[in-house]
N, C-alpha and C. Protein backbone atom coordinates (compact mmCIF):
# COMPACT_ATOMS: atom_id res chain seq x y z
N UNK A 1 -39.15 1.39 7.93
CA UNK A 1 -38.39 0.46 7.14
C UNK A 1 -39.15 -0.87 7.12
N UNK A 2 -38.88 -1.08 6.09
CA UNK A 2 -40.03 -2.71 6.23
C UNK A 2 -39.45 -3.74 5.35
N UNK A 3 -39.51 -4.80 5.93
CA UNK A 3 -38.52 -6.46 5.59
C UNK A 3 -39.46 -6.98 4.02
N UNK A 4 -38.30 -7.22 3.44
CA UNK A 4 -39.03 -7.88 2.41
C UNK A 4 -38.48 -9.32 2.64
N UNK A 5 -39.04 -10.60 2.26
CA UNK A 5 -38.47 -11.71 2.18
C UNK A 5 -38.07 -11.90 1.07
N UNK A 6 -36.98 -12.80 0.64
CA UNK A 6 -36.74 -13.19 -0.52
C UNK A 6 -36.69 -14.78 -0.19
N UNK A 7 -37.25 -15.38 -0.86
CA UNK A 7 -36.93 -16.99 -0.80
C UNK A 7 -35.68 -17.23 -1.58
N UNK A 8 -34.58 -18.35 -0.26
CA UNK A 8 -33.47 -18.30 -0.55
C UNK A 8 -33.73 -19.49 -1.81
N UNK A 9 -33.55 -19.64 -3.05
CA UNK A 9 -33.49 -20.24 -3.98
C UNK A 9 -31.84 -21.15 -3.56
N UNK A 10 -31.69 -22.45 -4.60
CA UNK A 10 -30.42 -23.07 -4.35
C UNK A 10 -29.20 -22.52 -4.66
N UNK A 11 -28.18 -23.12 -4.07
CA UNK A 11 -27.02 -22.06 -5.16
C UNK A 11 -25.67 -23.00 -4.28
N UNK A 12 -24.50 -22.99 -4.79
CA UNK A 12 -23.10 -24.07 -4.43
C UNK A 12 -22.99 -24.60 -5.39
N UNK A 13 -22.01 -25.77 -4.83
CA UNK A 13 -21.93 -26.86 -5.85
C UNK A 13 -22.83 -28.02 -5.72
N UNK A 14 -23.61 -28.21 -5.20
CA UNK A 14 -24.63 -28.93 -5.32
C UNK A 14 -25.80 -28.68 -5.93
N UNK A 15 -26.15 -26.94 -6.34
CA UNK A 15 -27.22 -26.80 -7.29
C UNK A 15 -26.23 -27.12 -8.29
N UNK A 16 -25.08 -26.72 -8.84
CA UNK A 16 -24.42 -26.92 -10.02
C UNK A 16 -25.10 -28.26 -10.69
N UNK A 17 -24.17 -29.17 -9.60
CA UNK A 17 -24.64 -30.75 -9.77
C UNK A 17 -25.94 -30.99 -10.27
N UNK A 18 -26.86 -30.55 -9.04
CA UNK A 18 -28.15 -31.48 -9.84
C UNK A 18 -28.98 -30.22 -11.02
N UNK A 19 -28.22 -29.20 -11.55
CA UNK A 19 -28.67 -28.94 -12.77
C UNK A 19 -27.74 -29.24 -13.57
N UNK A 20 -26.54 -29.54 -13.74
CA UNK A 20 -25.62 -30.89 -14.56
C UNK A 20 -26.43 -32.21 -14.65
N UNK A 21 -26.88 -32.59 -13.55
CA UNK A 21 -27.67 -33.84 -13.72
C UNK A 21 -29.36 -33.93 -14.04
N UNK A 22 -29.58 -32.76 -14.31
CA UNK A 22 -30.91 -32.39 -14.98
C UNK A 22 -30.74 -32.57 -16.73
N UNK A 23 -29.60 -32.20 -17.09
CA UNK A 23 -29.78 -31.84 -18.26
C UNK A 23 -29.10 -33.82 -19.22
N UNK A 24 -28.95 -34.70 -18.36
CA UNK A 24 -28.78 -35.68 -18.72
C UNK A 24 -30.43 -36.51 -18.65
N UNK A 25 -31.33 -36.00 -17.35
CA UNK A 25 -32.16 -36.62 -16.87
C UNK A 25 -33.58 -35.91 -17.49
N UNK A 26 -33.52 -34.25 -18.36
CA UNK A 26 -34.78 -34.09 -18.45
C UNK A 26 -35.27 -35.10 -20.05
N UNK A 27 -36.81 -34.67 -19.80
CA UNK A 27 -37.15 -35.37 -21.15
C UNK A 27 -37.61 -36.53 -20.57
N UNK A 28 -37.44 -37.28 -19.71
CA UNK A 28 -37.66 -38.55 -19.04
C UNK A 28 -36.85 -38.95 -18.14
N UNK A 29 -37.43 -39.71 -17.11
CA UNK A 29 -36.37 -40.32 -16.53
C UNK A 29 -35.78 -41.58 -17.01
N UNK A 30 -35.41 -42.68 -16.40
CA UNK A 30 -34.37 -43.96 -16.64
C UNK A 30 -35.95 -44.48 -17.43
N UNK A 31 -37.17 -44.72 -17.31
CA UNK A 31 -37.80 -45.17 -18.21
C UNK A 31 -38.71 -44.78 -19.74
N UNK A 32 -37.96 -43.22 -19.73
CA UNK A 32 -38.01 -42.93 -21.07
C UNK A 32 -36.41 -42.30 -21.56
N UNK A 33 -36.33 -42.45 -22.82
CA UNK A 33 -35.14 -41.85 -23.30
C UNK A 33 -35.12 -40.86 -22.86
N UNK A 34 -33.76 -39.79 -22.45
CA UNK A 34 -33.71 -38.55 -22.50
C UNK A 34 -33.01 -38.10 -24.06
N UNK A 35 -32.72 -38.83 -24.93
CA UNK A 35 -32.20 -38.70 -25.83
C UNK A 35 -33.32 -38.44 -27.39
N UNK A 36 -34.59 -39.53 -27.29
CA UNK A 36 -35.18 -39.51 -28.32
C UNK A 36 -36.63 -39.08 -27.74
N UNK A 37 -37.67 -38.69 -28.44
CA UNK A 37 -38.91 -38.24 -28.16
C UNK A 37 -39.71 -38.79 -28.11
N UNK A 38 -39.48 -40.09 -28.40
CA UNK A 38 -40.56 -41.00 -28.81
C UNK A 38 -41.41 -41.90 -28.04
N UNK A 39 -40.33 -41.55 -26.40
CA UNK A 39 -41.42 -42.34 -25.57
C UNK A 39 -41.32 -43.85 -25.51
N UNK A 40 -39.90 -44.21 -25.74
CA UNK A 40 -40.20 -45.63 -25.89
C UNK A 40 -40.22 -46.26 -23.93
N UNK A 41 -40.98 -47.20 -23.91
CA UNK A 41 -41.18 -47.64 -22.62
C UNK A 41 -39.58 -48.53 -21.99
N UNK A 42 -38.56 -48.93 -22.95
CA UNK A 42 -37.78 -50.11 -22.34
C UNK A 42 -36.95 -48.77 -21.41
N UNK A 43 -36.51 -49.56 -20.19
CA UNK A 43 -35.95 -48.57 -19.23
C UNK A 43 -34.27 -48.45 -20.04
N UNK A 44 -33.35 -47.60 -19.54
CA UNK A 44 -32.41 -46.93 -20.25
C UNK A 44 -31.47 -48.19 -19.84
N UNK A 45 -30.06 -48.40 -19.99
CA UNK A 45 -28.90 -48.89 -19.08
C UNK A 45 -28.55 -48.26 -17.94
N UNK A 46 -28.17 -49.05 -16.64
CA UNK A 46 -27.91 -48.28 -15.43
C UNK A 46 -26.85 -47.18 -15.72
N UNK A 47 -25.76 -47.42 -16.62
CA UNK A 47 -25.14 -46.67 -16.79
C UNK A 47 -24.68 -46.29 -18.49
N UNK A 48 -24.53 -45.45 -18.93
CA UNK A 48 -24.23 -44.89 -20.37
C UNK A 48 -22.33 -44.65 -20.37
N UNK A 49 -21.98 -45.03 -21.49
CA UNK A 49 -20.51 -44.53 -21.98
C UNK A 49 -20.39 -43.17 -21.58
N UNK A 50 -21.04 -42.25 -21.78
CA UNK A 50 -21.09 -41.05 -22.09
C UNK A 50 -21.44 -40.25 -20.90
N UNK A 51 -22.24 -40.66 -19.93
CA UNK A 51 -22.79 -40.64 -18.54
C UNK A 51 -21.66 -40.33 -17.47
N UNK A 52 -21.76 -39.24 -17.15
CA UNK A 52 -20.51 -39.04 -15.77
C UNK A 52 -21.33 -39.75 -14.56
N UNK A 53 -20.27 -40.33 -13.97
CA UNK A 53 -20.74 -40.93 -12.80
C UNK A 53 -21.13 -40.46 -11.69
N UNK A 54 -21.31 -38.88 -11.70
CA UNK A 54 -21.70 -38.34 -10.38
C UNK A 54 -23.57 -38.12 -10.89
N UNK A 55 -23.94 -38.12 -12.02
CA UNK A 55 -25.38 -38.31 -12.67
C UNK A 55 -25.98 -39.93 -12.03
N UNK A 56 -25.35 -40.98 -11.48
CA UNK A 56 -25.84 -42.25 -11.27
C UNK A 56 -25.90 -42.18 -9.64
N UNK A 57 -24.91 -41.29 -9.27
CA UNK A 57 -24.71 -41.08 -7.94
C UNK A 57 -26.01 -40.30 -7.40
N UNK A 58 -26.53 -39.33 -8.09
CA UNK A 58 -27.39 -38.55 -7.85
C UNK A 58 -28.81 -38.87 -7.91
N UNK A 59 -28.78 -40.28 -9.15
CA UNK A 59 -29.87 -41.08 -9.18
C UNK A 59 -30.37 -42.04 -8.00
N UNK A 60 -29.23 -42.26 -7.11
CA UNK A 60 -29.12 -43.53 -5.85
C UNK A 60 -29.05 -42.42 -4.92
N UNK A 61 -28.85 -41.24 -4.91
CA UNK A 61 -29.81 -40.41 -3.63
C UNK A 61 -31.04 -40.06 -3.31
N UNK A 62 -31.42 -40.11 -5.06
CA UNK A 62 -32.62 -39.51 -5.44
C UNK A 62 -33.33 -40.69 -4.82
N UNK A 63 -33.47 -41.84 -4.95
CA UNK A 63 -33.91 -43.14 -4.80
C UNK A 63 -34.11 -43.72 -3.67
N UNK A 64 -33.10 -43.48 -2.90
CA UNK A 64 -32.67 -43.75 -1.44
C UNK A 64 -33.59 -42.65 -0.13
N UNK A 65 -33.67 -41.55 -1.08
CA UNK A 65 -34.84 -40.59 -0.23
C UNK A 65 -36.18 -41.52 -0.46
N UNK A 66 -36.88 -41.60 -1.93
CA UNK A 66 -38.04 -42.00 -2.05
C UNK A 66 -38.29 -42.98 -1.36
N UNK A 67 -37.25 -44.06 -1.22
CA UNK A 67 -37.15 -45.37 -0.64
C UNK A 67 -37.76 -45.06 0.91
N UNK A 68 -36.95 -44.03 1.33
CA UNK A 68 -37.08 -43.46 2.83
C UNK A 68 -38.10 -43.09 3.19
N UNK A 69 -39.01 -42.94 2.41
CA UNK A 69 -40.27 -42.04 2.89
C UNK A 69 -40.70 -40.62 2.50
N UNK A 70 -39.62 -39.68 1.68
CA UNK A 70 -39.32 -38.72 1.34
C UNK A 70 -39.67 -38.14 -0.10
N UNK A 71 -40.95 -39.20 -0.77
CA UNK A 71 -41.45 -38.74 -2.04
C UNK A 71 -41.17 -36.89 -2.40
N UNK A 72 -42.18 -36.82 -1.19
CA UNK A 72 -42.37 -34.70 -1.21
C UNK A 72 -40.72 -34.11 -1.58
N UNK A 73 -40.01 -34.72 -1.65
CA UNK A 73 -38.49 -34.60 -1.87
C UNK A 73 -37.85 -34.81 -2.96
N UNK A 74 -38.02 -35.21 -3.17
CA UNK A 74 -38.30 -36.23 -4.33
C UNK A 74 -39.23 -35.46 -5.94
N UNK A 75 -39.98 -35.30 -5.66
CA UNK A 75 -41.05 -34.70 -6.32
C UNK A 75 -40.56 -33.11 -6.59
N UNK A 76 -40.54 -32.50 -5.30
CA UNK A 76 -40.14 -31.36 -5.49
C UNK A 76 -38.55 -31.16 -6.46
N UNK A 77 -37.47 -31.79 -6.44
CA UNK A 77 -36.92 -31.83 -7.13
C UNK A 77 -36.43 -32.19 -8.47
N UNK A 78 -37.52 -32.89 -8.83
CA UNK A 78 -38.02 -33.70 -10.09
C UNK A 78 -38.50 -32.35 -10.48
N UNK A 79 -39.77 -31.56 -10.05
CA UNK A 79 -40.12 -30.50 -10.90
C UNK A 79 -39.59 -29.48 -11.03
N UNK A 80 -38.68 -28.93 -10.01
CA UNK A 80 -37.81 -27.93 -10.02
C UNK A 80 -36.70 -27.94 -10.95
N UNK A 81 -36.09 -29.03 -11.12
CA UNK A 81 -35.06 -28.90 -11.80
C UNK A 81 -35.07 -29.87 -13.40
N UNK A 82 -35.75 -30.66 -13.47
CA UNK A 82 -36.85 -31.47 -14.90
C UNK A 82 -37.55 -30.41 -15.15
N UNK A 83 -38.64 -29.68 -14.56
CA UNK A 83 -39.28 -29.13 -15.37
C UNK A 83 -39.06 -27.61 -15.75
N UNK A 84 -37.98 -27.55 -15.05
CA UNK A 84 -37.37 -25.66 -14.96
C UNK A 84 -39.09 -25.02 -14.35
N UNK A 85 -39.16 -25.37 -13.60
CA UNK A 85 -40.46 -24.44 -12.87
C UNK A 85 -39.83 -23.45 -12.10
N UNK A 86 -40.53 -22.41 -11.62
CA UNK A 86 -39.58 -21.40 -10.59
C UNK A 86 -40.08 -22.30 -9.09
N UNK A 87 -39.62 -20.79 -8.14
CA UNK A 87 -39.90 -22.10 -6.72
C UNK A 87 -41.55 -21.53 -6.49
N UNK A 88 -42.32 -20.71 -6.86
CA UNK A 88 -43.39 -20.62 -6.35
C UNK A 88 -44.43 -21.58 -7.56
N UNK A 89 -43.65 -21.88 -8.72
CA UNK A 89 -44.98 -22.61 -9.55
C UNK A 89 -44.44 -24.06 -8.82
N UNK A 90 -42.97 -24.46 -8.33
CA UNK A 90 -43.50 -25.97 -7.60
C UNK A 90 -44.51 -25.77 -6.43
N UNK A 91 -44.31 -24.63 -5.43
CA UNK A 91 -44.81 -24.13 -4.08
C UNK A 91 -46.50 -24.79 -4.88
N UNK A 92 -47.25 -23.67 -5.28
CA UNK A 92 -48.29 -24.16 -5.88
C UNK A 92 -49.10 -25.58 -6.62
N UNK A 93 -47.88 -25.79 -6.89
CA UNK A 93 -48.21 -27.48 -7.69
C UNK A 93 -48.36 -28.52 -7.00
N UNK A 94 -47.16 -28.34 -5.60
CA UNK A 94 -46.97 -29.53 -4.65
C UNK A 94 -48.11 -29.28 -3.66
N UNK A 95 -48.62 -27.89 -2.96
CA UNK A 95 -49.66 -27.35 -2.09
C UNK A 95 -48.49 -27.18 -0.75
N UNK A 96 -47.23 -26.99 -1.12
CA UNK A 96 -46.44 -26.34 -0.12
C UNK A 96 -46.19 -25.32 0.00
N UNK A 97 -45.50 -24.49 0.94
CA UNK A 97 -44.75 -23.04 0.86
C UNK A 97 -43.94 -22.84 0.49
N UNK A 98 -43.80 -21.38 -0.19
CA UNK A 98 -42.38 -21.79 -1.27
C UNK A 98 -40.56 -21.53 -0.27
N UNK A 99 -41.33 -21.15 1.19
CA UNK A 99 -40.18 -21.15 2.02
C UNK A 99 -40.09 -23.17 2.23
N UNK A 100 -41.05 -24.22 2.05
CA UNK A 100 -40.93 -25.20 2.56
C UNK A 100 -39.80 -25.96 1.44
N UNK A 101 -40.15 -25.44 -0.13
CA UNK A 101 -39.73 -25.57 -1.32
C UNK A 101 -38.21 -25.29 -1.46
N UNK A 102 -38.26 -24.08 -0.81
CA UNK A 102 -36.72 -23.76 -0.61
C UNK A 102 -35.84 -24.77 0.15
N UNK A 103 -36.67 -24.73 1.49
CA UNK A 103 -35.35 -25.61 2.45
C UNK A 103 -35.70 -27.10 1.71
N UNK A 104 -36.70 -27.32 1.03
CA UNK A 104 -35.98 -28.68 0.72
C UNK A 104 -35.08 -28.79 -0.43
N UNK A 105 -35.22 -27.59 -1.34
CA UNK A 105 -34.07 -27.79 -2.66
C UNK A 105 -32.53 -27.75 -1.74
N UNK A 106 -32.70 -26.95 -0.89
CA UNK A 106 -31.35 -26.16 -0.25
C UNK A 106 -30.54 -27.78 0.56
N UNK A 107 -31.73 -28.40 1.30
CA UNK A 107 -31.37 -29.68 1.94
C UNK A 107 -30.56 -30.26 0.88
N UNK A 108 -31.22 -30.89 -0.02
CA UNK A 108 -31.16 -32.05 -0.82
C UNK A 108 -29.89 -31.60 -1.87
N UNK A 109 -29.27 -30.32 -1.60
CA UNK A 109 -28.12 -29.49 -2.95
C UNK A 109 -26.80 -29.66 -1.66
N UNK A 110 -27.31 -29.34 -0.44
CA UNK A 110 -26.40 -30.20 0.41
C UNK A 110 -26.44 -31.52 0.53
N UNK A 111 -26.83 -32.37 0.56
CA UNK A 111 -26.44 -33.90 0.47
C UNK A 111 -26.16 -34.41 -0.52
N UNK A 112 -26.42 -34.01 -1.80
CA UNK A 112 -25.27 -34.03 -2.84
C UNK A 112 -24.55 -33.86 -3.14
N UNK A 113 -24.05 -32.22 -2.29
CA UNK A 113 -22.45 -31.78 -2.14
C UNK A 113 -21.88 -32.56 -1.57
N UNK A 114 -22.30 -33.14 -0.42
CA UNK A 114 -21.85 -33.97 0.72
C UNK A 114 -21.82 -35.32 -0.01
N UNK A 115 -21.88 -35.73 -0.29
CA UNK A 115 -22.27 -37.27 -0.80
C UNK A 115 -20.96 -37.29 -2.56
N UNK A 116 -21.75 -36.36 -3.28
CA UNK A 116 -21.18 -36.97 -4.85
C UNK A 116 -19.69 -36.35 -4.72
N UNK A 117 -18.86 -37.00 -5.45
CA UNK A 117 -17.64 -36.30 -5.73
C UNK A 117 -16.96 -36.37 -7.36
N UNK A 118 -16.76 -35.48 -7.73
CA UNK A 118 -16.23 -35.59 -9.10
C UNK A 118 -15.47 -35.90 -9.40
């Protein structure tokens, strides 16, 4: 009999979240539109009419890691969930393992569960 691994990919309500908050954030972040294509440089408003507030919440975690020291965190979740990559094309991109890829999506889908509330 012989073990296969599967890399545990994200999953709760915290992947929910930050692919809810992907689909406000791809296309650019706060300094390009996610709305128009054009690339304009002026940064967005902190907050939009239209914008649920657990998307701003998720922006001031996101921020609060980088702040911390935690780019690789940061990064990895920017491409995972902005760029719809799977977990072995971030594994490859970042020069991590895609078990390292995992526990950090898995971390960071818990501290958003933990943290945002709807």
């Amino acid at each position: 009999m012989s073990a296969v691994l599967k890399p545990l990919e994200p999953e709760g309500r915290g992947n929910e979240l930050m692919l809810r908050w992907a689909l406000f954030r791809r296309g650019g972040e706060r300094s390009h539109s996610p709305v128009t294509s054009c690339r304009y440089d002026e940064p967005l408003d902190k907050e939009h009419e239209n914008e649920p507030a657990y998307v701003v919440e998720i922006d001031r975690i996101l921020a609060g890691l980088y702040r911390s020291g935690f780019e690789h965190s940061v990064d990895i979740a920017k491409r995972y969930y902005l760029s719809a990559m799977s977990v072995w094309e971030v594994a490859s991109k970042t020069r991590k393992t895609e078990g390292f890829v995992c526990l950090t999506l898995r971390g960071l889908c818990g501290l958003v569960e933990e943290r945002v509330t709807e």
